[in-house]
Protein backbone atom coordinates (compact mmCIF):
# COMPACT_ATOMS: atom_id res chain seq x y z
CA UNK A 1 8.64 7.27 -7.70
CA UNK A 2 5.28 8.42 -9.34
CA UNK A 3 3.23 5.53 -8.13
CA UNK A 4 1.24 5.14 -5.36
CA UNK A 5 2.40 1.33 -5.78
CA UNK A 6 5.00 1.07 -2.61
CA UNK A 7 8.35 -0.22 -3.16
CA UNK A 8 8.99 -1.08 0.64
CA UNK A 9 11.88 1.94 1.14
CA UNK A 10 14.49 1.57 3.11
CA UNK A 11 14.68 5.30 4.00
CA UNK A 12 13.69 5.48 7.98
CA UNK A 13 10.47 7.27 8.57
CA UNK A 14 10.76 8.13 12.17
CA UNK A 15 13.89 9.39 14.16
CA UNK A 16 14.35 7.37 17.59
CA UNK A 17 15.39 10.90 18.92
CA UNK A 18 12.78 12.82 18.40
CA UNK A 19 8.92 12.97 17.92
CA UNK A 20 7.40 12.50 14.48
CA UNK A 21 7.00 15.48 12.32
CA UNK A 22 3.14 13.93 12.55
CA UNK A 23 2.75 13.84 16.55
CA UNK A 24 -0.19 15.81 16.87
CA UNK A 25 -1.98 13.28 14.03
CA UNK A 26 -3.17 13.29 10.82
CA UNK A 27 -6.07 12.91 8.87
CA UNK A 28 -7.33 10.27 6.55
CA UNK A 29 -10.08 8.24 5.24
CA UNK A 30 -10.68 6.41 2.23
CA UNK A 31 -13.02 8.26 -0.41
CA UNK A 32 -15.50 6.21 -2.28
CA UNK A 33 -15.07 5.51 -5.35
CA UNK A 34 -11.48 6.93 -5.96
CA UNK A 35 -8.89 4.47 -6.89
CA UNK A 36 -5.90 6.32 -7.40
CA UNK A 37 -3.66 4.31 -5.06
CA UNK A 38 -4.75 1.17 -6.93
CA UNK A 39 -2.61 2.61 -9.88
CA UNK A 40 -1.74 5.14 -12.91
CA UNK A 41 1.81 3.65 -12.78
CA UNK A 42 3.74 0.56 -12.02
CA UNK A 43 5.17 -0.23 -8.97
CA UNK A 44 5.42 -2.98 -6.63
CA UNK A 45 2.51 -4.68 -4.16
CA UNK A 46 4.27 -7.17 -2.37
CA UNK A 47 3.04 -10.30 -1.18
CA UNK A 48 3.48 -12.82 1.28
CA UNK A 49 2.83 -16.58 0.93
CA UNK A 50 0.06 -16.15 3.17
CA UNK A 51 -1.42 -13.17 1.41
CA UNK A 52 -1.48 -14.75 -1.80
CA UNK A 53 -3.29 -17.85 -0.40
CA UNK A 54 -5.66 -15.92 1.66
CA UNK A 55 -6.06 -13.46 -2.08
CA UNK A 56 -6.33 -17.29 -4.05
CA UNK A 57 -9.05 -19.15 -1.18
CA UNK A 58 -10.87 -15.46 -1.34
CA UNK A 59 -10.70 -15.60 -5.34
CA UNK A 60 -11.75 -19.67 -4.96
CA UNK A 61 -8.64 -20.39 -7.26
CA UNK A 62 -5.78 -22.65 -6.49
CA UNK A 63 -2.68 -20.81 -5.18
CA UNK A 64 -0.61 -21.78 -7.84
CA UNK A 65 -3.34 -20.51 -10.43
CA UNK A 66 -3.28 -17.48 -8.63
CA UNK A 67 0.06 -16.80 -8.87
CA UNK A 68 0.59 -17.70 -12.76
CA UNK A 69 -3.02 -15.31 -13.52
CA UNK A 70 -1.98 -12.39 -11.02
CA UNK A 71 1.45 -12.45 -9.64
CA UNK A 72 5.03 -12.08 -11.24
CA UNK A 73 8.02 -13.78 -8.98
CA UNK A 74 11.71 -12.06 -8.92
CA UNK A 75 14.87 -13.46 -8.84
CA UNK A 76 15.23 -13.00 -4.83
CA UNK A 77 11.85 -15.07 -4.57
CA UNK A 78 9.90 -12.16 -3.51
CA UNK A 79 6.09 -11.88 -5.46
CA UNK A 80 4.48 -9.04 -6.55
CA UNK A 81 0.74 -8.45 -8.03
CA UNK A 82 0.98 -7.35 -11.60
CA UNK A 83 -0.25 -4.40 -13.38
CA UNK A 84 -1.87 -3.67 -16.55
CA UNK A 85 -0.13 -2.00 -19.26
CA UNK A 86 -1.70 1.47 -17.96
CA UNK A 87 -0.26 0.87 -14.46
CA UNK A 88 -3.61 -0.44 -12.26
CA UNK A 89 -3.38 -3.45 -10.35
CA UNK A 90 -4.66 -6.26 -12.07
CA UNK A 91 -7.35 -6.86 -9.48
CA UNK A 92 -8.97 -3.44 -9.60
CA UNK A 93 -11.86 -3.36 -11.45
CA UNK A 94 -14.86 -0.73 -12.53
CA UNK A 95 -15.89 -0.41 -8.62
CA UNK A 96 -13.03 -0.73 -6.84
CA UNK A 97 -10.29 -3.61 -5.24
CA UNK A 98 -11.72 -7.06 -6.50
CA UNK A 99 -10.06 -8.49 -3.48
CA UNK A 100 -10.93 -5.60 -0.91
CA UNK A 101 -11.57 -8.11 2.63
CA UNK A 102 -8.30 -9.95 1.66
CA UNK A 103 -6.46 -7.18 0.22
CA UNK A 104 -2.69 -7.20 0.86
CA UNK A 105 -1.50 -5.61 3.99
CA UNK A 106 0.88 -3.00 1.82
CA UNK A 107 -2.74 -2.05 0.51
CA UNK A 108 -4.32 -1.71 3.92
CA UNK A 109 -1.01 0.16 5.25
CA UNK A 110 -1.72 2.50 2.31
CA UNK A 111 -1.36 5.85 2.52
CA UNK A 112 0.99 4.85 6.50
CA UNK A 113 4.14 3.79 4.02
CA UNK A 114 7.55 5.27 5.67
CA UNK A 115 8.32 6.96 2.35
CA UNK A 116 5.15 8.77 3.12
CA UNK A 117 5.27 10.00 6.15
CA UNK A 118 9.00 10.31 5.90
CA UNK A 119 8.72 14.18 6.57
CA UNK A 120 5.66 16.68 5.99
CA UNK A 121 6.73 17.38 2.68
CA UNK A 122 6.33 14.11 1.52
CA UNK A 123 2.56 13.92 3.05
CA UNK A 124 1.63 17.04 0.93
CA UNK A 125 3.23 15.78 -2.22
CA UNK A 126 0.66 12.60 -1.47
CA UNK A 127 -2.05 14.78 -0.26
CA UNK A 128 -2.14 16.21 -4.05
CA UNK A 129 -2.52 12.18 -5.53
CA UNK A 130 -4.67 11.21 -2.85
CA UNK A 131 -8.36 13.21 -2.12
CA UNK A 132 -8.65 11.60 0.99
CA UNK A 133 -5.75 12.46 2.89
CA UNK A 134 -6.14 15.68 5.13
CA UNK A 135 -9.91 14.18 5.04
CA UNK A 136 -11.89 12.25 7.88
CA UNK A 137 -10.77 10.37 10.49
CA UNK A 138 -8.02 11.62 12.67
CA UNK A 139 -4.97 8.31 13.39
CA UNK A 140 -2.93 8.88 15.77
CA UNK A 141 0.91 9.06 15.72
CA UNK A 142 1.57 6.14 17.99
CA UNK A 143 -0.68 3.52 15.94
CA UNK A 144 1.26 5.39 12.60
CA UNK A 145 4.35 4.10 14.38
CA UNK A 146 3.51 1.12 15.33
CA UNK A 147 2.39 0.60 11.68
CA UNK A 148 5.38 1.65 10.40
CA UNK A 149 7.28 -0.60 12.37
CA UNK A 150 5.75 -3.42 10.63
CA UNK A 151 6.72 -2.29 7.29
CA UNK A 152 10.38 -3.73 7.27
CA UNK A 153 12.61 -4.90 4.43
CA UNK A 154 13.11 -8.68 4.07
């Protein structure tokens, strides 16, 4: 998938066996202004109940409101934020994530998702969308796994 929109893979990042391709670390910190994970194609950002009343109180609309504006339910019940018809979220605007403090946790995972940091290969292919990774602040590979751990299918 093209997007930088994460549709929760069920590919395994990490073998239990042996240590992560990224055990020394890696590098990454969000540039200003650049937006690119925000969109340029559709894809998913999943929400929970709780993010989309925490995105609705931090929007000051109901959560109901919220979700007819900004969200689009499928048939398994799952929601996910729309996009506009040129692929960028629906809550990105001119400087950036509308909803930035109460931004999704997929969002705040970003660029941590187990498709990307699956193998190096894959980190490289999202180093060339994303100027910020190889950039900044070194994380280190047991918070990366612990934050991978969170990102489960439901």
């Amino acid at each position: 998938m093209s997007t930088h929109k994460h549709p929760k893979s069920s590919r395994p990042a990490l073998a239990d066996s042996a240590p992560p391709w990224f055990a020394e670390g890696v590098r990454f910190t969000c540039q200003p202004g650049c937006r690119r994970c925000c969109g340029g194609a559709p894809g998913d950002v999943w929400v929970t109940e709780a993010e989309i009343a925490a995105i609705a109180e931090y929007m000051k609309l109901a959560p109901d409101e919220f979700e007819r504006s900004y969200l689009r339910r499928y048939a398994s019940g799952r929601a996910s934020i729309r996009e506009r018809s040129n692929g960028d979220c629906v809550l990105l605007d001119e400087k950036g994530c509308s909803v930035y403090p109460a931004r999704p946790k997929q969002c705040r995972d970003y660029p941590f998702w187990p498709e990307v940091m699956a193998t190096p290969f894959a980190w490289i292919a999202e180093m060339n969308r994303c100027p910020g990774i190889g950039d900044g602040e070194l994380h280190e590979a047991p918070k990366i796994v612990d934050l991978l751990k969170t990102q489960t299918e439901d």
